[in-house]
PDB file of N, CA and C in Angstrom:
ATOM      1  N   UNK A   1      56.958 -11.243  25.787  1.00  0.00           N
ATOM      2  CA  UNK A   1      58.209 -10.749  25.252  1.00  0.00           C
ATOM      3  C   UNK A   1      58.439 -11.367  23.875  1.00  0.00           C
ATOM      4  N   UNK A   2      59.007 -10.456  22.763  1.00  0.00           N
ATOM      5  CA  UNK A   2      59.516 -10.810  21.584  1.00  0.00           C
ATOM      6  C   UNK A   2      60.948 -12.017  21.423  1.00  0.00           C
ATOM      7  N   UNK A   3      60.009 -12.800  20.893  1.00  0.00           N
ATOM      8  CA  UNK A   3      61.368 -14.308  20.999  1.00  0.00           C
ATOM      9  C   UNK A   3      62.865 -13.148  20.176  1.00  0.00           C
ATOM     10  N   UNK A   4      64.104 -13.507  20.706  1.00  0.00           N
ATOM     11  CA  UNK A   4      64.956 -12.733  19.893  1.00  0.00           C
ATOM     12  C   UNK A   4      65.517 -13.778  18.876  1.00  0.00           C
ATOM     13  N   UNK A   5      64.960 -14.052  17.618  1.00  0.00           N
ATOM     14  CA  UNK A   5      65.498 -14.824  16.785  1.00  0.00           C
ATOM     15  C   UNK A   5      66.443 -14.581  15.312  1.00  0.00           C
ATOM     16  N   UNK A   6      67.755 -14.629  16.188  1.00  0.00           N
ATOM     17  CA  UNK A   6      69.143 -14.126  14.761  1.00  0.00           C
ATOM     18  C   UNK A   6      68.879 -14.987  13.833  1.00  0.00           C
ATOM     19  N   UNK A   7      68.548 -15.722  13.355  1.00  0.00           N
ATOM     20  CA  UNK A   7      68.109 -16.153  11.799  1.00  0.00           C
ATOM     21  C   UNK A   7      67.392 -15.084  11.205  1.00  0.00           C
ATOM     22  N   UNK A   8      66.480 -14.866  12.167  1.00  0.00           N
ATOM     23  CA  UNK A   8      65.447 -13.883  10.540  1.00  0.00           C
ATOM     24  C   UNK A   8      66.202 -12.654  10.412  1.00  0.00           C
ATOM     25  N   UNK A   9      66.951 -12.014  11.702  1.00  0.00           N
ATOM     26  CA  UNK A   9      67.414 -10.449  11.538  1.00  0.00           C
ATOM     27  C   UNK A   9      68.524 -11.215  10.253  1.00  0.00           C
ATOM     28  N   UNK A  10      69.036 -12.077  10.322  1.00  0.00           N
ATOM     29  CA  UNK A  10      70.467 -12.138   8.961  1.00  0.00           C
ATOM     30  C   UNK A  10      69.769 -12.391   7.892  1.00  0.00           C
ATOM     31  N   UNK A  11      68.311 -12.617   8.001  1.00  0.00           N
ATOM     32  CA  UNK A  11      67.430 -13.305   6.725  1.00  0.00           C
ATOM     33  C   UNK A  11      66.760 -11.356   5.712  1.00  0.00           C
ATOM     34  N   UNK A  12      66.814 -10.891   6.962  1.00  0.00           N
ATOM     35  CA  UNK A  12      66.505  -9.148   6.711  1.00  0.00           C
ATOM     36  C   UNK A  12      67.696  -9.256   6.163  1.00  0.00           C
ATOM     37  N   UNK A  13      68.798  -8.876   7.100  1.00  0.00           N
ATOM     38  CA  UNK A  13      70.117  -8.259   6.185  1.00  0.00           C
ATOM     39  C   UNK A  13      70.252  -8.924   4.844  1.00  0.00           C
ATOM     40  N   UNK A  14      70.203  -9.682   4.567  1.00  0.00           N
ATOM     41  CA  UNK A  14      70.664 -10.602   3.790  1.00  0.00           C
ATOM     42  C   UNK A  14      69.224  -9.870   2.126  1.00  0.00           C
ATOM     43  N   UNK A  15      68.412  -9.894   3.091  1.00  0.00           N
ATOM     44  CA  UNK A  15      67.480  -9.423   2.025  1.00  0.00           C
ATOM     45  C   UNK A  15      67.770  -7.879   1.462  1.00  0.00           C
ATOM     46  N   UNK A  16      68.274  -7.254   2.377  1.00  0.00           N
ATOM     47  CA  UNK A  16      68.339  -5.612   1.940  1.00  0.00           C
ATOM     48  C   UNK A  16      69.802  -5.605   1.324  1.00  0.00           C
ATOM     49  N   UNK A  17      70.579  -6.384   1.590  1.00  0.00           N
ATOM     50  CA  UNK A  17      72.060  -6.162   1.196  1.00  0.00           C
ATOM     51  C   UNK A  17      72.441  -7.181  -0.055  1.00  0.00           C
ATOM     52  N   UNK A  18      71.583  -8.237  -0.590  1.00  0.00           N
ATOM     53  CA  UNK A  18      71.565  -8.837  -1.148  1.00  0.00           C
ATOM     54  C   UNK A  18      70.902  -8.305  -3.024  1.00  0.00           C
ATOM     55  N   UNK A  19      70.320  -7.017  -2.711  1.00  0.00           N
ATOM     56  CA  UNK A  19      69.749  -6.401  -4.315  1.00  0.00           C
ATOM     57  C   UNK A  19      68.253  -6.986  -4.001  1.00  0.00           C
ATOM     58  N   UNK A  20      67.666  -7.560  -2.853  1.00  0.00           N
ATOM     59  CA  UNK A  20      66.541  -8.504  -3.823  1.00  0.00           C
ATOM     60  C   UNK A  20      65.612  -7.111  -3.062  1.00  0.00           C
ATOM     61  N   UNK A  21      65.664  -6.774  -2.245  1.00  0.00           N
ATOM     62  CA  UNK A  21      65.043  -5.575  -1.619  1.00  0.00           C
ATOM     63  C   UNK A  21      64.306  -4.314  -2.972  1.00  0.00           C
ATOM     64  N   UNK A  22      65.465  -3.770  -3.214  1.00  0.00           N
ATOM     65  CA  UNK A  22      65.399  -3.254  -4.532  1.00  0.00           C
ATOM     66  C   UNK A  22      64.625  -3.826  -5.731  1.00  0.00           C
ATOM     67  N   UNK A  23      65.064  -4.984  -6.024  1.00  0.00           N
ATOM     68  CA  UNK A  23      64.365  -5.500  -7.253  1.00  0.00           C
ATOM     69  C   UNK A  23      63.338  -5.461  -6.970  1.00  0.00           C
ATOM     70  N   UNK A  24      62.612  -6.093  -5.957  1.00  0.00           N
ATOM     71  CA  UNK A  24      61.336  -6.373  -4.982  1.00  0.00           C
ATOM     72  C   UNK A  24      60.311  -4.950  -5.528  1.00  0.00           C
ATOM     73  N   UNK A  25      60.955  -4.071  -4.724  1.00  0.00           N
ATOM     74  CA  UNK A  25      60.369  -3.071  -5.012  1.00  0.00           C
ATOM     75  C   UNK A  25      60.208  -2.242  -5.924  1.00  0.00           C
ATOM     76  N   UNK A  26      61.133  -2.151  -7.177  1.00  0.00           N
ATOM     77  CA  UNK A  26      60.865  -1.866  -8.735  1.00  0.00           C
ATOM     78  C   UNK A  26      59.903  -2.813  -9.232  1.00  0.00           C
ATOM     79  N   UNK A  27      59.643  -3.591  -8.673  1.00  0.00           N
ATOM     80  CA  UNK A  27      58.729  -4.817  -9.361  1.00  0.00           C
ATOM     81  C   UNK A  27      57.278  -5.193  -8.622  1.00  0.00           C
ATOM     82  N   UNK A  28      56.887  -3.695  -7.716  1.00  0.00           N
ATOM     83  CA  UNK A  28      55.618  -4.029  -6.928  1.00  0.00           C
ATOM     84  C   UNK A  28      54.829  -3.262  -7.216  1.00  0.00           C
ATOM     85  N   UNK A  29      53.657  -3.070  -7.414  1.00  0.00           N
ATOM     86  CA  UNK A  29      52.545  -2.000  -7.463  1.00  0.00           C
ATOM     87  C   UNK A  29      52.821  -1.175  -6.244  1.00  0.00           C
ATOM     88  N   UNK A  30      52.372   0.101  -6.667  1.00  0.00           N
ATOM     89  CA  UNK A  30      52.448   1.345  -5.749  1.00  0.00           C
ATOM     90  C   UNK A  30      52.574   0.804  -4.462  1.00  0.00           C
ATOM     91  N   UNK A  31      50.805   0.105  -4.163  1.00  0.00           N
ATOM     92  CA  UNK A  31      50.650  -0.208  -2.796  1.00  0.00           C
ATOM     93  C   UNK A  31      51.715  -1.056  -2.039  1.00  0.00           C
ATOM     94  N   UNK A  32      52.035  -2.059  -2.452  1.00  0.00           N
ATOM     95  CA  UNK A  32      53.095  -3.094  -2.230  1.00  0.00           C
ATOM     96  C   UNK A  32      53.927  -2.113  -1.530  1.00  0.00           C
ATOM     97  N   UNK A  33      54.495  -0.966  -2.424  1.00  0.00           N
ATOM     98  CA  UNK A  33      55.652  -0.361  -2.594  1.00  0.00           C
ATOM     99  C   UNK A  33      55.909   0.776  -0.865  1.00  0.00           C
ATOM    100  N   UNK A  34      54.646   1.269  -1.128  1.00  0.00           N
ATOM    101  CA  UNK A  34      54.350   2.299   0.217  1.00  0.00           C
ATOM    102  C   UNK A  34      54.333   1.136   1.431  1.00  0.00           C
ATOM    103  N   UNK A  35      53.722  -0.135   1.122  1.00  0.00           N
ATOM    104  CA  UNK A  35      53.783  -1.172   2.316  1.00  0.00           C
ATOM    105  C   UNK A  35      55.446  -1.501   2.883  1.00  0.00           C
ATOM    106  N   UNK A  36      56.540  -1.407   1.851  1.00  0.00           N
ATOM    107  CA  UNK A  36      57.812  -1.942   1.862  1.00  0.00           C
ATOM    108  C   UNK A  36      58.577  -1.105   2.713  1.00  0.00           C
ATOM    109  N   UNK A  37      58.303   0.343   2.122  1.00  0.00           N
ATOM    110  CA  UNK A  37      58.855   1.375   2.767  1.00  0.00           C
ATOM    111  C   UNK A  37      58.444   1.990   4.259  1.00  0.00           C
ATOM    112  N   UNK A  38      57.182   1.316   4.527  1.00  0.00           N
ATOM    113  CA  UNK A  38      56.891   1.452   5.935  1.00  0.00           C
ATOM    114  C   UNK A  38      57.678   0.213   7.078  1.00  0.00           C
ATOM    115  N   UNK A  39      57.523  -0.806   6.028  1.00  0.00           N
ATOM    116  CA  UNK A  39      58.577  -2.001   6.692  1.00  0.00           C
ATOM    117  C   UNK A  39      60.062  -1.367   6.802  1.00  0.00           C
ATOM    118  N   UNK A  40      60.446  -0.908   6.065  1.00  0.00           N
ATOM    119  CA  UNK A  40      62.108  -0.903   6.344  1.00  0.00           C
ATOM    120  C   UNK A  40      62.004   0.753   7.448  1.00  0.00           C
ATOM    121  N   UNK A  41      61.082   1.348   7.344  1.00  0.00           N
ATOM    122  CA  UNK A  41      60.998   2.629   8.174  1.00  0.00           C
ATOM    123  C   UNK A  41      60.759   2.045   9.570  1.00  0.00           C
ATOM    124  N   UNK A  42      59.574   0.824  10.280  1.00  0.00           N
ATOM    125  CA  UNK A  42      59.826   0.511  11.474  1.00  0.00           C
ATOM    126  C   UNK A  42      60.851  -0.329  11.826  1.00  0.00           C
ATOM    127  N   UNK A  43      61.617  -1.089  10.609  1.00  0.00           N
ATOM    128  CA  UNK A  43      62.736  -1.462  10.671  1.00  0.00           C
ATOM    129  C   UNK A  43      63.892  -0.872  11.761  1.00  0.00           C
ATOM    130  N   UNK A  44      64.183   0.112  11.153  1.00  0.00           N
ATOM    131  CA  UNK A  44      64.792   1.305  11.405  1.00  0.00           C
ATOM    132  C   UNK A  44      64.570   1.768  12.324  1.00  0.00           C
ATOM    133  N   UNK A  45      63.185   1.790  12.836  1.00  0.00           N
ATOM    134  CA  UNK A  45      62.904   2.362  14.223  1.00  0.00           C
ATOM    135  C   UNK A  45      63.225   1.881  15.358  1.00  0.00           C
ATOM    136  N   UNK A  46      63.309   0.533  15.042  1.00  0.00           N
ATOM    137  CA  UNK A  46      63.326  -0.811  16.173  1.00  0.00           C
ATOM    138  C   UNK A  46      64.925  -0.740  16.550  1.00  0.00           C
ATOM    139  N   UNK A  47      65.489  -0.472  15.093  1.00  0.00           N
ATOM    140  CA  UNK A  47      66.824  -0.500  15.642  1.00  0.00           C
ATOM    141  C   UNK A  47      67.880   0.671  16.098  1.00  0.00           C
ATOM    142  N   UNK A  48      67.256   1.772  15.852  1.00  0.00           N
ATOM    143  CA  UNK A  48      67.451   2.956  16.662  1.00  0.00           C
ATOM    144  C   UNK A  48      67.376   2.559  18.148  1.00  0.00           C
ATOM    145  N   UNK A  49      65.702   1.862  19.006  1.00  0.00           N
ATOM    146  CA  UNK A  49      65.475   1.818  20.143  1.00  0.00           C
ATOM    147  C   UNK A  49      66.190   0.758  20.838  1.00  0.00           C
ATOM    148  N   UNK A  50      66.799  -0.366  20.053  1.00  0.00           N
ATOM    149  CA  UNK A  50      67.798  -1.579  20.430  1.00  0.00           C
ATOM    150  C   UNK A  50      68.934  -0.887  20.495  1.00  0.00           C
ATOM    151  N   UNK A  51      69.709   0.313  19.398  1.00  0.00           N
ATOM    152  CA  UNK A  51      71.265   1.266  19.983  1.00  0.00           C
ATOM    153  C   UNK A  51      71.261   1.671  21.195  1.00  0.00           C
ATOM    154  N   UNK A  52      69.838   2.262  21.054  1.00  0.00           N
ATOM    155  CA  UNK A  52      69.767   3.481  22.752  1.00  0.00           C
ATOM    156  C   UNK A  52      70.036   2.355  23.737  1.00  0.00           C
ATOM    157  N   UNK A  53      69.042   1.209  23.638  1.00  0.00           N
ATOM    158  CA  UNK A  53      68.834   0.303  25.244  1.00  0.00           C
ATOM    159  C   UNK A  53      70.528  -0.142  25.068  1.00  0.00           C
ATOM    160  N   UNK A  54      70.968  -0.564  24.668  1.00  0.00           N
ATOM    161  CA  UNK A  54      72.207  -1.470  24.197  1.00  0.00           C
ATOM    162  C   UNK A  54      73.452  -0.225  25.192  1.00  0.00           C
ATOM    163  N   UNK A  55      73.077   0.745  24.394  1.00  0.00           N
ATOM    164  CA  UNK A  55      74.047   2.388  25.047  1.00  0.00           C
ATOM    165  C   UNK A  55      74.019   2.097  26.462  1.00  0.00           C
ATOM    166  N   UNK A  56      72.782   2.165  26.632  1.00  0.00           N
ATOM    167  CA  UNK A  56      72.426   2.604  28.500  1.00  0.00           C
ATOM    168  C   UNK A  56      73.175   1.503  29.271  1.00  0.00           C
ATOM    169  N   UNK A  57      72.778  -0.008  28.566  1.00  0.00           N
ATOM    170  CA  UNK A  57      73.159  -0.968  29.014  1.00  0.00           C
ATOM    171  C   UNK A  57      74.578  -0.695  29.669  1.00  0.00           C
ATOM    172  N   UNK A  58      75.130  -0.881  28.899  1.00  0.00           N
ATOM    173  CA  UNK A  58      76.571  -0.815  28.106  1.00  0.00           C
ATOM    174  C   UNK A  58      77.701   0.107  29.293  1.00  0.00           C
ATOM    175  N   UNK A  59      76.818   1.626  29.332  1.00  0.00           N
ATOM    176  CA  UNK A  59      77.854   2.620  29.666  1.00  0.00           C
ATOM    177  C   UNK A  59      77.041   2.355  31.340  1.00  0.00           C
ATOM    178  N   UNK A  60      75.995   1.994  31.735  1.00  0.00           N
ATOM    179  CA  UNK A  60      75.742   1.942  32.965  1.00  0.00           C
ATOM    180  C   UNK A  60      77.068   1.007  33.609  1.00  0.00           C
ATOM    181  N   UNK A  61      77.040  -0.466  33.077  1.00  0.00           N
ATOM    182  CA  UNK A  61      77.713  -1.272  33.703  1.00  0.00           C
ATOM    183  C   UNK A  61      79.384  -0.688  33.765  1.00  0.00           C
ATOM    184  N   UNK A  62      79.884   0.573  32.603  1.00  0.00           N
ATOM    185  CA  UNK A  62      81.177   0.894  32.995  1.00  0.00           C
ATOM    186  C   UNK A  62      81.291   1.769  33.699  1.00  0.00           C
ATOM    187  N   UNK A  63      80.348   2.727  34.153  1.00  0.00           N
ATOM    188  CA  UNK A  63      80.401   3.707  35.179  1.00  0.00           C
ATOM    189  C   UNK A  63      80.366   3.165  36.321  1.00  0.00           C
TER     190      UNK A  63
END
């Protein structure tokens, strides 16, 4: 199982909400660049599948 460690997820936010995300990526070669955007795309994915489980969780225990 994946350790759940809230430092790095606020170390993400902090990185995407902070400008350095952006700069990062105006400032990378192509490849870098297609690498970044696949990061913040499974990003995204992970946390789509953490809403759903979180949902089920959630509305099971109030039904």
């Amino acid at each position: 199982m994946a350790a759940l460690r809230f430092a790095y997820i606020k170390e993400l936010e902090d990185y995407f909400t902070s400008g350095t995300f952006a700069e990062d990526f105006m400032n990378s070669p192509e490849d870098r660049r297609h690498e970044m955007l696949e990061f913040a795309e499974a990003l995204m994915d992970a946390a789509e599948k953490a809403d759903e489980a979180v949902t089920k969780i959630i509305f099971r225990k109030v039904e």
